[in-house]
Protein backbone atom coordinates (compact mmCIF):
# COMPACT_ATOMS: atom_id res chain seq x y z
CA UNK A 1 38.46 -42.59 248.22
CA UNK A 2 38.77 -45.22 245.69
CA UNK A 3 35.19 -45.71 244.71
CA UNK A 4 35.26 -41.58 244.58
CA UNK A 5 38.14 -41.88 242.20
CA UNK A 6 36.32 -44.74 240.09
CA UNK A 7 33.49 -42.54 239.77
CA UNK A 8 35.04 -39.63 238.18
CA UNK A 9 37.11 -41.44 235.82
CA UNK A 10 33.90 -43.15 234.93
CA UNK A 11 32.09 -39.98 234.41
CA UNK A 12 35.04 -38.83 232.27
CA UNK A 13 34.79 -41.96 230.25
CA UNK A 14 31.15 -41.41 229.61
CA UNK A 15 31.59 -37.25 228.65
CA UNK A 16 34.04 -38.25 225.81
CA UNK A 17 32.66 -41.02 224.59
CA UNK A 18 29.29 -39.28 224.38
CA UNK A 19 31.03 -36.28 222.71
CA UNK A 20 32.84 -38.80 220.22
CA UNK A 21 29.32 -40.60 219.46
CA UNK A 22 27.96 -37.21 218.89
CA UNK A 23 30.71 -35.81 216.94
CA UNK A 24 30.75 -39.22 214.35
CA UNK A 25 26.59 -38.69 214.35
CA UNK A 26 26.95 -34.66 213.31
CA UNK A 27 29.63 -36.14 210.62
CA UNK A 28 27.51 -38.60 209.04
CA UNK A 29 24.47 -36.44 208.98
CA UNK A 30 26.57 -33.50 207.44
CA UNK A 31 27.83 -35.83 204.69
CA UNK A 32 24.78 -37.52 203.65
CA UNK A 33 22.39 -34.98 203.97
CA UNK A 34 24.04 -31.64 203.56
CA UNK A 35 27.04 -32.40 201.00
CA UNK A 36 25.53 -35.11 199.11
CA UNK A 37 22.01 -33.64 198.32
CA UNK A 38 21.31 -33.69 195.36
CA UNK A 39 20.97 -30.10 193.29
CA UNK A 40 18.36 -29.57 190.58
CA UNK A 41 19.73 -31.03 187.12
CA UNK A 42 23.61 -31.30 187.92
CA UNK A 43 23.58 -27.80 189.03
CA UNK A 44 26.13 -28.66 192.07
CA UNK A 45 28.54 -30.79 189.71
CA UNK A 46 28.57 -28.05 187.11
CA UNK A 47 29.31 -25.30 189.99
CA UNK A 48 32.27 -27.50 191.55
CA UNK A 49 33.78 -27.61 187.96
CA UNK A 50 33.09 -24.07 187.30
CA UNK A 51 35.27 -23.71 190.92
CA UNK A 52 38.09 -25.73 189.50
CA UNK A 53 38.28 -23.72 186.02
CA UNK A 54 38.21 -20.69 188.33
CA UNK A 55 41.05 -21.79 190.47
CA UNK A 56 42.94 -22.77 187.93
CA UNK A 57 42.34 -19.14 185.40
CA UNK A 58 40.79 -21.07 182.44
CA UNK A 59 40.29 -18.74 179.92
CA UNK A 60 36.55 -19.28 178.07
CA UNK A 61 38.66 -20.84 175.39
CA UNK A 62 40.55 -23.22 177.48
CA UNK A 63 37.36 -24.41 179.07
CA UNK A 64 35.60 -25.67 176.28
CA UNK A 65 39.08 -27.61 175.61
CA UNK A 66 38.85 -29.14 178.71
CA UNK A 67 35.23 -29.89 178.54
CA UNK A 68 35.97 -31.77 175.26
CA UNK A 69 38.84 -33.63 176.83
CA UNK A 70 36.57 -34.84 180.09
């Protein structure tokens, strides 16, 4: 009864700890490979800062301001 016990909390053990090893695997891969690739020419830089003029309603006007400023 005991050794059936052991088992199964063993087994247990092993299922999350291979789902956690997975899970921090997936994370690094997505990071280096799919966020951090690099885009032709600055292409993803300019597109995140063309997000954050978007979010914040820049005006064409106020964009060029900020683009001095930075």
């Amino acid at each position: 009864m005991i050794a059936r016990s052991f088992k199964a909390k063993a087994l247990m053990f092993v299922i999350f700890f291979l789902g956690i090893a997975s899970g921090v695997l997936i994370a690094n891969f997505y990071t280096t490979r799919v966020i951090s690739s690099p885009g032709p020419d600055g292409a993803r830089a300019q597109r995140d800062i063309n997000k954050f003029y978007d979010y914040l309603g820049l005006d064409q006007a106020q964009r060029e301001q900020m683009h001095k400023i930075g």
